[in-house]
Every structure is written in C-alpha cells, then in structure tokens.
Protein backbone atom coordinates (compact mmCIF):
# COMPACT_ATOMS: atom_id res chain seq x y z
CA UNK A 1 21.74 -9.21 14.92
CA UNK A 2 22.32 -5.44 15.20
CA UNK A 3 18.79 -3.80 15.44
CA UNK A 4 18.05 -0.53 13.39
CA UNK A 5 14.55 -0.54 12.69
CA UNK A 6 11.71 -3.04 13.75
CA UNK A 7 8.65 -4.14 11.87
CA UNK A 8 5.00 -5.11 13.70
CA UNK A 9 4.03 -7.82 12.04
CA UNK A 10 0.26 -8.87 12.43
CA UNK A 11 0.84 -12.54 12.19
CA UNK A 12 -2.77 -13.56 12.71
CA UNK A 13 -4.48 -11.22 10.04
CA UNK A 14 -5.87 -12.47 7.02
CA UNK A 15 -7.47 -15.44 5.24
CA UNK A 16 -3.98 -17.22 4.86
CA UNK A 17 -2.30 -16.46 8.05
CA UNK A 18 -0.26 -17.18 9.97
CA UNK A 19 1.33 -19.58 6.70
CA UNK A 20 1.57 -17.25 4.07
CA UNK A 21 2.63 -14.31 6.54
CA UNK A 22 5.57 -16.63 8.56
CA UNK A 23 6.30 -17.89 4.95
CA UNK A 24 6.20 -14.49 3.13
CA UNK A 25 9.03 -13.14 5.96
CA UNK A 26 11.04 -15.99 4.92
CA UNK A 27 11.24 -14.99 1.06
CA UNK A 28 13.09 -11.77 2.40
CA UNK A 29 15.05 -12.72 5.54
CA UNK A 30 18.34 -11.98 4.18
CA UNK A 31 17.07 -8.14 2.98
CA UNK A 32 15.93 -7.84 6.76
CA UNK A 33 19.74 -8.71 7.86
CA UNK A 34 20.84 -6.99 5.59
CA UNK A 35 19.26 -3.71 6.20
CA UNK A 36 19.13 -4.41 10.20
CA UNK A 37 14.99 -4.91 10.28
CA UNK A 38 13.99 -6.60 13.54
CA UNK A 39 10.43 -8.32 13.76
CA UNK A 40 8.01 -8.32 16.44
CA UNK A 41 5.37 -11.23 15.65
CA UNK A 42 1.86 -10.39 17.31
CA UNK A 43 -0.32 -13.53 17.45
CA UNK A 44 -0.59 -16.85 19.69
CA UNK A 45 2.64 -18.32 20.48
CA UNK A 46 1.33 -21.77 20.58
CA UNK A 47 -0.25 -21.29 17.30
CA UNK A 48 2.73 -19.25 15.63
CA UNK A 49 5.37 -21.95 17.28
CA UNK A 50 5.10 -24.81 14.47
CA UNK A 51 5.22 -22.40 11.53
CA UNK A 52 8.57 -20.71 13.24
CA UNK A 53 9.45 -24.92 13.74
CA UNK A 54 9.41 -24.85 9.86
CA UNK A 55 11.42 -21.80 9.18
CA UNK A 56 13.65 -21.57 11.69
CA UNK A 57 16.24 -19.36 10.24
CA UNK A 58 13.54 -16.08 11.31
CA UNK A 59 13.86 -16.86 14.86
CA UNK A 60 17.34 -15.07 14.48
CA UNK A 61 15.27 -11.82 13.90
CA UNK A 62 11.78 -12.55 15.40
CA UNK A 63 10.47 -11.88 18.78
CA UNK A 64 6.53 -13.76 19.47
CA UNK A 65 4.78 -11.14 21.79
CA UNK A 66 1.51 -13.49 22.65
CA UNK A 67 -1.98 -11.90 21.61
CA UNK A 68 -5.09 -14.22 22.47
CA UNK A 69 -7.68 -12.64 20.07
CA UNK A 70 -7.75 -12.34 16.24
CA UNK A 71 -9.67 -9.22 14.20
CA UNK A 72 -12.35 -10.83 12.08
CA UNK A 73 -13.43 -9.98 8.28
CA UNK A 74 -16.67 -8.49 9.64
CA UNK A 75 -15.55 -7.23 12.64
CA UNK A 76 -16.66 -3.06 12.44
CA UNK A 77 -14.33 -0.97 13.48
CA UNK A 78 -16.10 0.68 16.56
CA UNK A 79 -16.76 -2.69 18.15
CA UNK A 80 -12.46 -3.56 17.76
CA UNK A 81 -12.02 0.24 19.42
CA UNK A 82 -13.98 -0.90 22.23
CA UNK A 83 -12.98 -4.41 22.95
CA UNK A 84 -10.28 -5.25 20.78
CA UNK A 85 -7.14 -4.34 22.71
CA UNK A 86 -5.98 -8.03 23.15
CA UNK A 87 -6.40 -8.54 19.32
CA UNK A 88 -2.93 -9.48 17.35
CA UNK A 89 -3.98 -5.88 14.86
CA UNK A 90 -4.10 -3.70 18.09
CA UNK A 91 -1.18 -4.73 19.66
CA UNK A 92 0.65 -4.33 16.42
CA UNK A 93 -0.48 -1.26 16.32
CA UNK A 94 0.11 -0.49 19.78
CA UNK A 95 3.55 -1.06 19.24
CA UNK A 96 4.11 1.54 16.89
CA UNK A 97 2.65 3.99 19.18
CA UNK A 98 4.86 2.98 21.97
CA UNK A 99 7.74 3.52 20.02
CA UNK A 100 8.23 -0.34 20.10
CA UNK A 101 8.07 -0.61 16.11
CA UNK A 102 8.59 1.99 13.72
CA UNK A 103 5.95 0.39 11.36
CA UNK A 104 3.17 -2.23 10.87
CA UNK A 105 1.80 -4.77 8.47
CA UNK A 106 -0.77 -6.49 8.79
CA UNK A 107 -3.51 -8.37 6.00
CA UNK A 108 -6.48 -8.14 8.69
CA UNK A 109 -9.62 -6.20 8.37
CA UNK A 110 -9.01 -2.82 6.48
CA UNK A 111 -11.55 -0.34 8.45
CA UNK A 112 -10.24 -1.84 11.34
CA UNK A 113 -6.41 -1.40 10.88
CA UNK A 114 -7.59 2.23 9.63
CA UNK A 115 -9.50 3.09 12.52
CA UNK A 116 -6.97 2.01 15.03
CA UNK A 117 -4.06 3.37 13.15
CA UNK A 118 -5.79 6.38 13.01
CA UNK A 119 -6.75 6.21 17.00
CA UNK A 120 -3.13 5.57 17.99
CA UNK A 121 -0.72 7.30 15.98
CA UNK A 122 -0.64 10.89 15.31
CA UNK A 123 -0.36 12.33 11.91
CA UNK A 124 3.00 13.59 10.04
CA UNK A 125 3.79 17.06 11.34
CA UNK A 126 1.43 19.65 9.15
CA UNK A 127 -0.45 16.13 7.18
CA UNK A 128 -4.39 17.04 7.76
CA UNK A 129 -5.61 13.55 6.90
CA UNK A 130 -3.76 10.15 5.91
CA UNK A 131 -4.46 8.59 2.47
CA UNK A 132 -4.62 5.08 1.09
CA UNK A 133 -1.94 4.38 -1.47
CA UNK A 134 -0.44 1.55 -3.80
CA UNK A 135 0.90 0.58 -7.15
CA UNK A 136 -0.74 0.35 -10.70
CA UNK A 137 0.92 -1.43 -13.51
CA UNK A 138 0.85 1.04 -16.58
CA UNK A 139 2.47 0.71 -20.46
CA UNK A 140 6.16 1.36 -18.94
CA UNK A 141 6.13 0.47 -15.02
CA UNK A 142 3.87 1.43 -11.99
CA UNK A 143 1.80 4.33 -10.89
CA UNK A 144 1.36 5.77 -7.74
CA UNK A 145 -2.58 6.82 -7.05
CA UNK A 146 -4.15 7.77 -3.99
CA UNK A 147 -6.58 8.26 -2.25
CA UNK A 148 -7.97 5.06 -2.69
CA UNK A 149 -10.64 5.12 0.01
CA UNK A 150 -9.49 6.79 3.49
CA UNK A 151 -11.53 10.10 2.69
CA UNK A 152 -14.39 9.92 0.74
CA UNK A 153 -14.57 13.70 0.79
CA UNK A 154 -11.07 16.12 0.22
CA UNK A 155 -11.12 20.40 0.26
CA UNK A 156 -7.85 21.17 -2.21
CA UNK A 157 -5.24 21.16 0.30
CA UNK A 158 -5.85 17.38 1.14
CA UNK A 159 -5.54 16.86 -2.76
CA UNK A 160 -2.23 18.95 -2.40
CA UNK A 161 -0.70 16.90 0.19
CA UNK A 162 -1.53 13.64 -0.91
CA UNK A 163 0.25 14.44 -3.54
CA UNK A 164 3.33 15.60 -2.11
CA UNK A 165 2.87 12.53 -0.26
CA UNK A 166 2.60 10.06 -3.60
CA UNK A 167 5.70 11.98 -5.25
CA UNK A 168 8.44 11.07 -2.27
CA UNK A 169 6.21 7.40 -2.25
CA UNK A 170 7.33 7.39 -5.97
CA UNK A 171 10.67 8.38 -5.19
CA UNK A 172 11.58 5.96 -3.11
CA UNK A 173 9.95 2.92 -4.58
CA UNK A 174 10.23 3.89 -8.18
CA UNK A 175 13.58 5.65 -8.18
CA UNK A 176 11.68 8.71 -9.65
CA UNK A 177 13.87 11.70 -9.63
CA UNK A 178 11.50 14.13 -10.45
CA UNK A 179 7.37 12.81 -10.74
CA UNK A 180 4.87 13.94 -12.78
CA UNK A 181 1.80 14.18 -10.70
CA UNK A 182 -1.79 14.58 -12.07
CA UNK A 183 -5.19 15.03 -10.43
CA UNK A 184 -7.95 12.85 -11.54
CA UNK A 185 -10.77 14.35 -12.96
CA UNK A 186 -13.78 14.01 -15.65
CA UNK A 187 -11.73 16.09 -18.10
CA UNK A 188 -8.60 16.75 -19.06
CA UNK A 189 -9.25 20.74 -20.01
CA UNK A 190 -8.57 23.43 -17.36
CA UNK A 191 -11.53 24.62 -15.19
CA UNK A 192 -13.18 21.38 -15.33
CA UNK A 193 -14.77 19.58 -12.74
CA UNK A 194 -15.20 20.61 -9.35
CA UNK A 195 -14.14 23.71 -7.76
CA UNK A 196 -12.00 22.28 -5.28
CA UNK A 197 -10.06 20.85 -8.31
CA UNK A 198 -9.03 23.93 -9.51
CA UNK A 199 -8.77 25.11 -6.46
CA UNK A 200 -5.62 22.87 -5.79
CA UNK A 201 -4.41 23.86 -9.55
CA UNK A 202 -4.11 27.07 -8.40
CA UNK A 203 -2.07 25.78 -5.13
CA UNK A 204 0.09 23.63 -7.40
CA UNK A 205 0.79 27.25 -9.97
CA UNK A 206 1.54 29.36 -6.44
CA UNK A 207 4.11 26.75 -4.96
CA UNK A 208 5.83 25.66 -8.20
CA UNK A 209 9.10 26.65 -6.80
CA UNK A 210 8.96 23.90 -3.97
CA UNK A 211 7.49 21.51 -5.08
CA UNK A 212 9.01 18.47 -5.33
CA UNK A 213 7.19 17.17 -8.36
CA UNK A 214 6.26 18.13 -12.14
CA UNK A 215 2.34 18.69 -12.32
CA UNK A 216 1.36 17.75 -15.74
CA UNK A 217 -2.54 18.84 -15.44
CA UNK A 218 -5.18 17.02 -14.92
CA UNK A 219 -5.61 13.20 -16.21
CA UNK A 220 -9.00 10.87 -16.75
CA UNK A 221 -9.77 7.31 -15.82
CA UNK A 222 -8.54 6.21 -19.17
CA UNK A 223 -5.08 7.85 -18.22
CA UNK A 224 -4.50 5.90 -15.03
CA UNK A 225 -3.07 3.37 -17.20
CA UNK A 226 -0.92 5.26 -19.87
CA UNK A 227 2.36 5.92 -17.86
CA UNK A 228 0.73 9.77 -18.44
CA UNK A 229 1.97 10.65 -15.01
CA UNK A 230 3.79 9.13 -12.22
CA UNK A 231 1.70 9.87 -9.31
CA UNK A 232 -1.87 10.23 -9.50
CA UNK A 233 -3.94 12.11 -6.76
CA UNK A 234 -7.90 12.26 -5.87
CA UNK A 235 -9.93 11.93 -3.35
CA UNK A 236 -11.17 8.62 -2.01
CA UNK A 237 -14.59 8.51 -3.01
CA UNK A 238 -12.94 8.21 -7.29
CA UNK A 239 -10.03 6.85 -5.86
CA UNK A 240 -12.07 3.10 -4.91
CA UNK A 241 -14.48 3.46 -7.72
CA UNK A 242 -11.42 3.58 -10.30
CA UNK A 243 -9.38 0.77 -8.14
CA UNK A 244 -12.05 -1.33 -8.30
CA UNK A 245 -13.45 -1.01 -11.79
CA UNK A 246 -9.60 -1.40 -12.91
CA UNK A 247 -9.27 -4.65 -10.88
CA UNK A 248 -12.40 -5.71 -11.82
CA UNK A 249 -11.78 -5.26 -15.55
CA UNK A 250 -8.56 -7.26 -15.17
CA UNK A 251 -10.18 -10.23 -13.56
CA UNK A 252 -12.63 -10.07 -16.42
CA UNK A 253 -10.55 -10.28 -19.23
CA UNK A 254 -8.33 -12.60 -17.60
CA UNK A 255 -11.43 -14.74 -16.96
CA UNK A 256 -12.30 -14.50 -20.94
CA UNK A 257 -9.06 -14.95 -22.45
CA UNK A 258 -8.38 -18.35 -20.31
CA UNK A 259 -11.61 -19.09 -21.86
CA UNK A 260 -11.11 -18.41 -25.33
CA UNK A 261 -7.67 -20.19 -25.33
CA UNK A 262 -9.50 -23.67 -24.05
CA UNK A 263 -12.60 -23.25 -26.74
CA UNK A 264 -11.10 -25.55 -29.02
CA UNK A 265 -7.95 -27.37 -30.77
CA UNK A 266 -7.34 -24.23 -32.92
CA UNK A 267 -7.20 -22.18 -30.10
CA UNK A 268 -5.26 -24.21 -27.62
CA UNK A 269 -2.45 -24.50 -30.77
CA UNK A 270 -2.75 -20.44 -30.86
CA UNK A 271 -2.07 -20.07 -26.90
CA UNK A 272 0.87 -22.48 -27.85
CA UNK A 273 2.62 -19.92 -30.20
CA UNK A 274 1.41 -16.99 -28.09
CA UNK A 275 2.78 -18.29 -24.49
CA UNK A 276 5.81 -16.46 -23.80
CA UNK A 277 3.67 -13.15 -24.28
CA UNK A 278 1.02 -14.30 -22.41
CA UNK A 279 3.10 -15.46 -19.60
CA UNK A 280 5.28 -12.28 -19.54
CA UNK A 281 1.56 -10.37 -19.37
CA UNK A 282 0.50 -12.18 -16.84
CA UNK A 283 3.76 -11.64 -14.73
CA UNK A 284 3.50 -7.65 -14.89
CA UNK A 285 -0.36 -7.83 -13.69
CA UNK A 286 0.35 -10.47 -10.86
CA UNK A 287 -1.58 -8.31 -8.16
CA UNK A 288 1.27 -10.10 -5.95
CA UNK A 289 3.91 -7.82 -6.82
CA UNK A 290 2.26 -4.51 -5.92
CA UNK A 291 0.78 -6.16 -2.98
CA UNK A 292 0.49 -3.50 -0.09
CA UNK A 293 -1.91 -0.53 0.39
CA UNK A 294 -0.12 2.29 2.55
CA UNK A 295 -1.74 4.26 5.29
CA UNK A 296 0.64 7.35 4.00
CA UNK A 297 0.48 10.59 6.63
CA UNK A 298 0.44 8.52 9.54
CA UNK A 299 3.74 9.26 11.91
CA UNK A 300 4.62 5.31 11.58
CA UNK A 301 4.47 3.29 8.67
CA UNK A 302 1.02 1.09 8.20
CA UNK A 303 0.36 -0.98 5.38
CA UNK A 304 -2.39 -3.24 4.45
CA UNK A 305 -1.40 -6.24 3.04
CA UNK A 306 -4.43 -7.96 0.91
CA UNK A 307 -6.44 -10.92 2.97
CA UNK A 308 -6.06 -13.48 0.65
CA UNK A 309 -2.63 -12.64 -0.93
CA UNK A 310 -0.07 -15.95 -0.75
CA UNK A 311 3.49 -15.71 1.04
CA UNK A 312 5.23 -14.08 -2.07
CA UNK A 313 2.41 -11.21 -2.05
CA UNK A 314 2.85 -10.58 1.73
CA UNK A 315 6.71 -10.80 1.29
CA UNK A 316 5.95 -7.80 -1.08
CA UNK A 317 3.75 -5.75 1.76
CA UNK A 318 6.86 -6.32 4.17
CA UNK A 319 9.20 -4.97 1.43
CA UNK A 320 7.20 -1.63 1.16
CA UNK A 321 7.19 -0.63 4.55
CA UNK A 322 11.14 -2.18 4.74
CA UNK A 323 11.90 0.65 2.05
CA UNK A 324 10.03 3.40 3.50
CA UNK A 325 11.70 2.98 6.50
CA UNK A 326 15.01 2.53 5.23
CA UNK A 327 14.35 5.38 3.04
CA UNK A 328 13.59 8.01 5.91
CA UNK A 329 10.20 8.58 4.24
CA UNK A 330 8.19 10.10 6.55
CA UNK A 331 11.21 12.72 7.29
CA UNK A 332 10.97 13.42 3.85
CA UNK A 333 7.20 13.70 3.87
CA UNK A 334 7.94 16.46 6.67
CA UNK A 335 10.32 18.49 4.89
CA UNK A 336 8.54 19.06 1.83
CA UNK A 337 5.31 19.79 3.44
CA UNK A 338 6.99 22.34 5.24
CA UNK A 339 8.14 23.79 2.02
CA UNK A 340 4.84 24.44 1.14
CA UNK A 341 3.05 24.97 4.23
C-alpha cells in the first residue's frame, strides 16, 4: 500500500485493549487505504499476534514494533518519565518525535500520555501551551470546547489561541466555514468575570480582521448545550468541572429514565410508543461517537481515546486524528496564529 501518513497506535492502552483497539482499526480499514494511513502497532507481539490472527485484512497496513511494558491506570506521570521508556505509550510517542508517525492514539493513562507528549514533542510554531479538546452533542450537532483540563490556569492569550485552535478543529471535523466562538464565563454581559476574560475580548475586538472565526461574546454553562456557538474556549480548571458535571448529568438521567420506563406495565406500554425517539436520543448522546480527546498545539497529532470505550468508540479516536492529518491541521493552526501573532 502506498504510504502517506502513519498513525502510532498504542495497542496496549486501556481497559479493553488490545480487543477493542485491533477491532476498532478494523471498523475503518478501508478509510485508512483509502486515504494512504499506515499503522505502527506498539505493544507485545506475542500478545498482539492472535488478535491480528482474527483480523487479518490490517496486516496489509500494520507494522508490530514489540514493547514489553504496559502504562497502568495509576501509574503518575513522573514515575513513566523516569522508567517508562519500554512502555507501548512511550514508544508511541517516541515515534512521533522521531518523525516515525505523524500522530498518536492511544486509550492509556491520560496524565501520562500528557506528560510524555508534552516531554517529546515540541509545540506548534508561536502555540504557548497545548489544550485538551473534544466534541459535545448540542440541539443541532456538536460543539467544540476546550480546555478541558491541560491548564488549570490561562493569562488571555492562551484563551486566544485555544480558540483559534478549536475554530480550524471545527473546520475540519464539522465542515464549519466560518465558527462562532465564545468564551465561557459566569455571565453573559460584557466586563464580567475575570480580568483576563476581558482581557482576551479586547484581543478578539483588535484582531477582528484575521481572525478566522465569528466571536459571538461570552456564553454560560447553560449555553454549552444550545448550539449558541460553535467553538467554546476556557481554561482548564471550568473546562473539567463543566465536562464532568455535563457527563455526569447525562449518566443520571439516563440512569432515571431506564428506571421509570421498567416501574410498571403502564410505563413499559409508554416506552413502547415512545421507542423510536428514545432510541434516536440515545444514538446522538452515545459518548462513542465523539470518542477522542485531542492534545491540540502539540507539533504531532495526540489523542486520548477513553479507557473503557468498545472497538466502535476507538474506531472513532482513530478517525479524528485520520482527519486532522489528512486535513493539514496543524499547518493551518500555524498560519492563522501567525495572522495574529
């Protein structure tokens, strides 16, 4: 197969792997042909050899490159620095820094794959710090929002570039032409919240020209959801805390409503009228599909598949960084920051 770009794939990270990661490549072999993606599969050889055994077809575009030692769950990231160079994650890693791989994916330990990503490869031309992104399902399709937990503390310009960073993101996986960006805040007014806030406001009102974005204002938590804006940007102190209270609000009604619909025979007939909606509600907020938080400002693509996501969900990790490459993202990234710089 011709070779264009090649993906490091962390075949021993997380709780399912190496099954749902050797699976999850399967679900979009022919997208890898077809955009000439090459794989390099970091793990043990004897281990990774039976799963191959059962999909053969991804030996056409695999390579095994053997890696005796896994990253664990608790493993802290300064301990992995220091002896974790023979782990599958490093070497993954590794790769990308050696110009080996042009990006990584991997569903191990998230400080960890932080820290050495971080450690290894340098930042986007003019990028001060990286910044965790992903997808949110809102009323009409997806929002971009980051940070969601790389910098607990941002000065305006980091707020700035993360969100020139989210707006080409958006591009490029949401086909948006021109995004409308907002910064989280505790208010909606001008002036509001804290200085550095404004601060980037004031950046955004200076630059309008080249930007390469709308920026509607500031939004609230309760807007994250709305389809309001396209990208959202914050630090990543608010960035978590909303993440988590919005995925921990979904697993709670989702919890309830299974609940309600098995309390009795009256409500078991209702779920019976009401399953097509249901279903189709249920498909949008299937965390699968928007599996894959991206280490964006990093000069190589790294993305952080969830631990315990199945094959289809990793599939779905792959197909992020697959687009970003394909896509010339961080290029992009470049050019606009230098736009503004």
């Amino acid at each position: 197969m011709a070779k264009k770009w090649t993906i490091a794939i962390d075949a021993m990270g997380g709780d399912n792997a190496p099954l749902s990661v050797i699976a999850g490549l399967d679900i979009i072999y022919d997208y890898l042909v077809k955009n000439e993606i090459a794989l390099l599969l970091f793990g043990d050889a004897k281990v990774l050899a039976p799963y191959l055994a059962k999909y053969p077809r991804l030996n056409n575009i695999s390579t095994v490159v053997q890696a005796d030692e896994v990253v664990q769950g608790d493993d802290k990231p300064s301990k992995i620095i220091r002896k974790g160079r023979n782990t599958s994650m490093w070497k993954a890693i590794e790769a990308v820094r050696n110009k080996e791989a042009d990006a990584v994916v991997s569903g191990g330990n998230t400080g960890c794959l932080m820290g050495i990503s971080k450690l290894l490869i340098s930042m986007i031309d003019g990028i001060r710090r990286p910044a965790i992104t992903t997808l949110l399902p809102n009323a009409k399709d997806y929002t971009v929002m980051l940070d969601l937990g790389a910098n607990a503390e941002c000065d305006e310009h980091n707020i700035v570039q993360f969100a020139v960073m989210g707006s080409v993101y958006s591009k490029i996986l949401l086909g948006k032409d021109r995004p409308r960006v907002g910064i989280l805040n505790i208010g909606s007014e001008a002036g509001k919240g804290l200085a550095y806030l404004t601060k980037a406001e004031e950046i955004f009102a200076e630059k309008k020209e080249h930007l390469p974005f709308d920026y509607y204002g500031f939004v609230e938590g309760d807007d994250i959801l709305k389809d309001k804006v396209d990208v959202i940007t914050t630090d990543g102190f608010s960035g978590n805390v909303a993440l988590k209270s919005i995925e921990g609000t979904a697993k709670f009604i989702a919890g309830d409503m299974k609940k309600l619909f098995k309390k009795s025979i009256f409500t078991i007939i209702g779920y019976l009228f009401m399953r097509g909606p249901v279903k189709k509600f249920k498909s949008k907020m299937d965390p699968r599909k928007y599996n894959g938080a991206v280490f964006l400002g990093l000069n190589g693509i790294v993305v952080k598949s969830h631990g315990g996501t199945d094959a289809l969900g990793f599939s779905n990790a792959v197909l992020y960084a697959s687009r970003l490459l394909v896509d010339d993202f961080t290029s992009k990234v470049e050019k606009e920051i230098e736009k503004i710089s």
